[in-house]
N, C-alpha and C. Protein backbone atom coordinates (compact mmCIF):
# COMPACT_ATOMS: atom_id res chain seq x y z
N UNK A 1 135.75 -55.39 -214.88
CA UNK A 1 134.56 -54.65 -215.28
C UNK A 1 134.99 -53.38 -215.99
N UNK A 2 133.91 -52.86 -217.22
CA UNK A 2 134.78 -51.74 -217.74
C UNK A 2 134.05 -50.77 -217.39
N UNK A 3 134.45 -49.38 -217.77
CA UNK A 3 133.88 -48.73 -217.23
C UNK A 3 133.05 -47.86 -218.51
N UNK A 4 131.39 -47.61 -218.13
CA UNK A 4 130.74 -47.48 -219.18
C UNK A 4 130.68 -46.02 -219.27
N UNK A 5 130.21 -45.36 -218.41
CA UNK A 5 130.20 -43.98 -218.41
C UNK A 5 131.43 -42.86 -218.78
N UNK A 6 131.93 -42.25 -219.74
CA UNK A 6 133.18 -42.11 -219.16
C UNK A 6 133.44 -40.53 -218.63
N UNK A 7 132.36 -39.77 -219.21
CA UNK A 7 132.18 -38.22 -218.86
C UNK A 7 131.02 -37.71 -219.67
N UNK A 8 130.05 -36.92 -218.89
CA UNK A 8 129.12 -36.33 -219.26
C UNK A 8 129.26 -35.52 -220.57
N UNK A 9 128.35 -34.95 -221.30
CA UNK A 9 128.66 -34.58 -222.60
C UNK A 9 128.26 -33.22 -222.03
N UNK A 10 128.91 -32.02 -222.16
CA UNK A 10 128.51 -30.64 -221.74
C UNK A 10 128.80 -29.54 -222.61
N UNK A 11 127.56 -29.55 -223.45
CA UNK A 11 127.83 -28.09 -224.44
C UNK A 11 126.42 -27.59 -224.48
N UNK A 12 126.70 -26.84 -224.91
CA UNK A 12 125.25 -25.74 -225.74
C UNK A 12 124.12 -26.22 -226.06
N UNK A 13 124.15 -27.07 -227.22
CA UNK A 13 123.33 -27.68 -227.69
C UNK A 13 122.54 -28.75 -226.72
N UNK A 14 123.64 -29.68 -226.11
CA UNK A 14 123.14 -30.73 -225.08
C UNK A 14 122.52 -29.91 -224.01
N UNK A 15 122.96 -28.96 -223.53
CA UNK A 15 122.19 -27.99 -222.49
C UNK A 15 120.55 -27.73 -222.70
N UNK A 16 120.48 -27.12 -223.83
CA UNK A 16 119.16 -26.76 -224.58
C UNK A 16 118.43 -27.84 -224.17
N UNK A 17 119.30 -29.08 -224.85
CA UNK A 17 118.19 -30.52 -224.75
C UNK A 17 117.30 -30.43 -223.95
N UNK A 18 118.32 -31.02 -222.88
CA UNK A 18 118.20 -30.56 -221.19
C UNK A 18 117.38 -30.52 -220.60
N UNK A 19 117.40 -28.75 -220.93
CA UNK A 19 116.51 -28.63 -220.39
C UNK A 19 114.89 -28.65 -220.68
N UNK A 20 114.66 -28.35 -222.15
CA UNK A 20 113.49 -28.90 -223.01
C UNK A 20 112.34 -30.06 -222.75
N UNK A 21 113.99 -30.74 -222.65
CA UNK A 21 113.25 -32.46 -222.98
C UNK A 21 113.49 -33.30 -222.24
N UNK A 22 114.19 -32.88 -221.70
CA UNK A 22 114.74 -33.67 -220.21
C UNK A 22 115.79 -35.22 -220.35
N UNK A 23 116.76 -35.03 -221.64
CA UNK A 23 117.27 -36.11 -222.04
C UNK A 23 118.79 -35.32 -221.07
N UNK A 24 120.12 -36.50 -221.25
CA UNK A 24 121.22 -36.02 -221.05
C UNK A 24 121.85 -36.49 -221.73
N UNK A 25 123.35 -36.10 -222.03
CA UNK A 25 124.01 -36.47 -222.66
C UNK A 25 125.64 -37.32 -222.07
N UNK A 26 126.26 -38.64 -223.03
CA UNK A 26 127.26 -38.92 -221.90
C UNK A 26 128.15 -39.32 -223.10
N UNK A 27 129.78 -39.49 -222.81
CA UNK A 27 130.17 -40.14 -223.41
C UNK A 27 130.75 -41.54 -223.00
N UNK A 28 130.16 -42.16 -223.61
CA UNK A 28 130.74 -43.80 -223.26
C UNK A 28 131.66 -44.43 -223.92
N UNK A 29 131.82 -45.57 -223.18
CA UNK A 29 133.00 -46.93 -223.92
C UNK A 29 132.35 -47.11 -225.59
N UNK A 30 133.14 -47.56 -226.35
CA UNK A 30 132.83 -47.14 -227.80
C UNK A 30 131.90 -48.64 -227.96
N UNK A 31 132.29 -49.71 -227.04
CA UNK A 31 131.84 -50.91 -227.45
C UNK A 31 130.24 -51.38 -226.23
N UNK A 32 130.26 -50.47 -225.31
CA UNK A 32 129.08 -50.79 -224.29
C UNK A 32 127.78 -50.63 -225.62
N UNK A 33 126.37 -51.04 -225.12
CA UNK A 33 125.48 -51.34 -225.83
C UNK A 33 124.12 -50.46 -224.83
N UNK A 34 123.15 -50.77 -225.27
CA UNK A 34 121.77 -49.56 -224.55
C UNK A 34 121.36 -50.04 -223.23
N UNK A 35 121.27 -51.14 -223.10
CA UNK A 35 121.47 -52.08 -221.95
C UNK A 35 122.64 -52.08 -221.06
N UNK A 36 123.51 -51.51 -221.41
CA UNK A 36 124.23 -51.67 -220.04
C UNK A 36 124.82 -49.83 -219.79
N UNK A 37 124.40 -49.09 -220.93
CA UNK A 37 124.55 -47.64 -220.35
C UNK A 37 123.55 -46.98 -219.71
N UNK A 38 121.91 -48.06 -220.22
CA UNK A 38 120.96 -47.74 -218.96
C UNK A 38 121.22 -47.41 -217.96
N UNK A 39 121.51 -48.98 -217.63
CA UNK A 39 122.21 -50.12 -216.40
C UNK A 39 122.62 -48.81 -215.49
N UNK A 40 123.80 -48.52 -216.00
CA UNK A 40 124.89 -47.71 -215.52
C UNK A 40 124.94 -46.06 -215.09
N UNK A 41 123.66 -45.57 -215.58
CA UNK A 41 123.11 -44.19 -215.57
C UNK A 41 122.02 -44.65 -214.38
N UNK A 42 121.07 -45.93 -214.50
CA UNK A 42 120.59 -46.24 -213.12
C UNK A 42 121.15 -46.13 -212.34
N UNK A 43 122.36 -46.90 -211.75
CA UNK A 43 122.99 -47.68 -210.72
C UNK A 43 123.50 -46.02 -210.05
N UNK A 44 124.35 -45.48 -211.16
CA UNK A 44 125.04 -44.32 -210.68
C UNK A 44 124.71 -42.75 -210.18
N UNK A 45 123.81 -42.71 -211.00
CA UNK A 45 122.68 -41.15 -210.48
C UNK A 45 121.48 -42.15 -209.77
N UNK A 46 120.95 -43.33 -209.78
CA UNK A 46 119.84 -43.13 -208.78
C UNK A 46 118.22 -42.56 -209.41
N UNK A 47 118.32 -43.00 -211.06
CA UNK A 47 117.33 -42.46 -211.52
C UNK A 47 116.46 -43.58 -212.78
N UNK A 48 115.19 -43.24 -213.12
CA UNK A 48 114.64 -44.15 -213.83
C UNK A 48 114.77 -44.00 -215.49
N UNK A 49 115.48 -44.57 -216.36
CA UNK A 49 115.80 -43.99 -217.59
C UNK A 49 114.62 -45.09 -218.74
N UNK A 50 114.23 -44.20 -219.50
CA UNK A 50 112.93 -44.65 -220.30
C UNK A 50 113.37 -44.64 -222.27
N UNK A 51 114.83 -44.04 -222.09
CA UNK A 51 115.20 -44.44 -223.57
C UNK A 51 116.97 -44.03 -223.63
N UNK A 52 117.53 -44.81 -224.21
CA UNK A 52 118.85 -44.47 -224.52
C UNK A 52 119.08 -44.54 -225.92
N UNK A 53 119.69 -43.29 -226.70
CA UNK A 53 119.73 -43.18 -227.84
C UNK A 53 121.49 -43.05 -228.64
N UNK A 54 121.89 -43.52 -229.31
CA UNK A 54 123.72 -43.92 -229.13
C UNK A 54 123.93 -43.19 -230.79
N UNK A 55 125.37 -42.55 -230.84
CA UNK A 55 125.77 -42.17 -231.63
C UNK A 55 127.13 -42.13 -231.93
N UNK A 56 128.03 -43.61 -232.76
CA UNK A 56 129.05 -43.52 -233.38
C UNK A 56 130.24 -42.50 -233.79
N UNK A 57 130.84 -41.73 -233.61
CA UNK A 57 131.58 -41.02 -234.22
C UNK A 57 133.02 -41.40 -234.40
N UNK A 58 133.26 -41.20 -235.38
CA UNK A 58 134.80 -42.11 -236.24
C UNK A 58 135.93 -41.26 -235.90
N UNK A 59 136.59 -41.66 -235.88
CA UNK A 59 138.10 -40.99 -235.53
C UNK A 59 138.48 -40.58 -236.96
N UNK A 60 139.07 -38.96 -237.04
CA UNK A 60 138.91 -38.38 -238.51
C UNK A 60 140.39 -37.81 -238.57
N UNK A 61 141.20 -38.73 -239.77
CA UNK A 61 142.06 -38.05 -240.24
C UNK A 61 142.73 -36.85 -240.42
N UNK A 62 143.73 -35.84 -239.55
CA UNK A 62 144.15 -34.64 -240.22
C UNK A 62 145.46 -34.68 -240.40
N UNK A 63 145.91 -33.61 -241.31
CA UNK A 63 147.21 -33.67 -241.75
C UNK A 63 147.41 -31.84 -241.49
N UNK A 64 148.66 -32.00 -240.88
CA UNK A 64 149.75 -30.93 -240.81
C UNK A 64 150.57 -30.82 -241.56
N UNK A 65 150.76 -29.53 -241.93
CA UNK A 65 152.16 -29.40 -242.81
C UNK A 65 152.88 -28.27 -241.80
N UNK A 66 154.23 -28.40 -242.64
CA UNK A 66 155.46 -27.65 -241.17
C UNK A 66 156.16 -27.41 -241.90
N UNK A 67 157.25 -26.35 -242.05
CA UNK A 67 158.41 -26.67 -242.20
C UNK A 67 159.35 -27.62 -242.60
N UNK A 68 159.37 -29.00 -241.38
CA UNK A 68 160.00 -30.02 -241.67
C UNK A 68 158.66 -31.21 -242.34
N UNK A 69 157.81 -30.72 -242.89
CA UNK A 69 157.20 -31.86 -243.78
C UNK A 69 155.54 -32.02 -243.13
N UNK A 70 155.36 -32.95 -243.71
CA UNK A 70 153.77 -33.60 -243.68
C UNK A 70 153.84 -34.56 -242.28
N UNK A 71 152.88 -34.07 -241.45
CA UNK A 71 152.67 -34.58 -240.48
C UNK A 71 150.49 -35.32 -240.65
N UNK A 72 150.57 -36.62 -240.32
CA UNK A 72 149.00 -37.40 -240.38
C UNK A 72 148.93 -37.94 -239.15
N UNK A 73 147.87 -37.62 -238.81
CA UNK A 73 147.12 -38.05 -237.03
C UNK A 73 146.05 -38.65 -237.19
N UNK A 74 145.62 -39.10 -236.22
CA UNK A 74 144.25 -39.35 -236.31
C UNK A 74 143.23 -38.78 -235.05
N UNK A 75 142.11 -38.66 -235.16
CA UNK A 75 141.62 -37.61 -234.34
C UNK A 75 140.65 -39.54 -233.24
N UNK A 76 140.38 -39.41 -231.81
CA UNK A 76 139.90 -40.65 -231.62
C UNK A 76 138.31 -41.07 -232.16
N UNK A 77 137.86 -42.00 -231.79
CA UNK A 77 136.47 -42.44 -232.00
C UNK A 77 135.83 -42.52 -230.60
N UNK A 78 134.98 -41.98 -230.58
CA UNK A 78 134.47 -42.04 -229.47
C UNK A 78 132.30 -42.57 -229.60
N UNK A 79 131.68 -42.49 -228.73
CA UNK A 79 130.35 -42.96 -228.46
C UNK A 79 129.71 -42.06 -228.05
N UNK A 80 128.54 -41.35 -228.20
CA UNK A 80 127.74 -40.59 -227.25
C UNK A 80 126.81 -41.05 -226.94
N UNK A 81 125.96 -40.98 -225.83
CA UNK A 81 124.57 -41.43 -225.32
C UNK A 81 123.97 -40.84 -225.14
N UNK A 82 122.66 -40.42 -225.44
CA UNK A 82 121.21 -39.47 -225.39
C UNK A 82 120.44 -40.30 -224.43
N UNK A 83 120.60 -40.32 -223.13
CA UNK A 83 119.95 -40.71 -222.21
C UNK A 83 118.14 -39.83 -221.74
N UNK A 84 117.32 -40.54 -221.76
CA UNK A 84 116.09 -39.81 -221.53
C UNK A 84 115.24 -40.47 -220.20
N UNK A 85 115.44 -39.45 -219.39
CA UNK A 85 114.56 -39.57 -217.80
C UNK A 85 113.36 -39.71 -218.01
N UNK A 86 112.79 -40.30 -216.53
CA UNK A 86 111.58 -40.01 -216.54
C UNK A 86 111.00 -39.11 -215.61
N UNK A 87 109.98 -38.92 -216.13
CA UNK A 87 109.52 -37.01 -215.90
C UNK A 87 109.72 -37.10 -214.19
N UNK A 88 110.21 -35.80 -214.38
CA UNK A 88 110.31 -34.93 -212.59
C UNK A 88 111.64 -35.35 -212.09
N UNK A 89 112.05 -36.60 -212.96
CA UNK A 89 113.75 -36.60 -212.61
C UNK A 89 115.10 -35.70 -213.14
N UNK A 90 115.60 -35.36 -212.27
CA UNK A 90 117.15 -34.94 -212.31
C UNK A 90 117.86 -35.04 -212.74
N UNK A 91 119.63 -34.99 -213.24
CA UNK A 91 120.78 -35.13 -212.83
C UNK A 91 121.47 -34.30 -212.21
N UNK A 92 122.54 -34.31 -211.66
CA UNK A 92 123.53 -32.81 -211.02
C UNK A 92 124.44 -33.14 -212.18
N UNK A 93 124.85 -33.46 -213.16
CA UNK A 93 125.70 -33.30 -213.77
C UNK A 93 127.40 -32.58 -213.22
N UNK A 94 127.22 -31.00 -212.95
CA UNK A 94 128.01 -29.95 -212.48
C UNK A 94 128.78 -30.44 -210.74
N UNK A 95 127.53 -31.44 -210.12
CA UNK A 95 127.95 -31.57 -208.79
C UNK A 95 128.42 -33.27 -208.45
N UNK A 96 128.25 -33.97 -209.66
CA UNK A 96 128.36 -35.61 -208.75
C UNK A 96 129.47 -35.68 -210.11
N UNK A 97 129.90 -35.35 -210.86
CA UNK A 97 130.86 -35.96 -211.94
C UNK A 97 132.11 -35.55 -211.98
């Protein structure tokens, strides 16, 4: 079994969400789908989720230069999830992750 959830998404912006709108944010397996990061935000917080919203991000090329020459990396790809509760529900984010 893989594992879908892999760490909460915690910045500024996602905070705002938050607290606004009552969505959260996560980062997941690059290949899980809306259906099973529901699934998995159910099973694991214990809560009723009414929309999951997913966002691609590509692993982005940088290059170093040094001294001894040209150095090329790649930065990873990762998934985010915009998870959205339903009203009067929670997460602890800070306390269960």
């Amino acid at each position: 079994m893989k594992t879908i959830l892999i760490r909460p998404l915690i910045t500024e912006k996602m905070t705002e969400i938050t607290e606004r709108e009552n969505k959260y944010g996560f980062v997941v397996d690059y290949d899980a789908n809306k259906i099973e990061i529901a699934k998995a935000v159910e099973k694991k917080f214990n809560v009723n989720v009414l929309a999951v919203n997913t966002i691609r991000n590509k692993g982005k090329t940088r290059t170093q230069f040094t001294r001894r020459g040209r150095f090329t990396g790649k930065t990873p790809r990762y998934k985010k999830a915009i998870v959205t509760l339903k009203e009067g529900q929670t997460i602890d984010l800070l306390g269960e992750v």
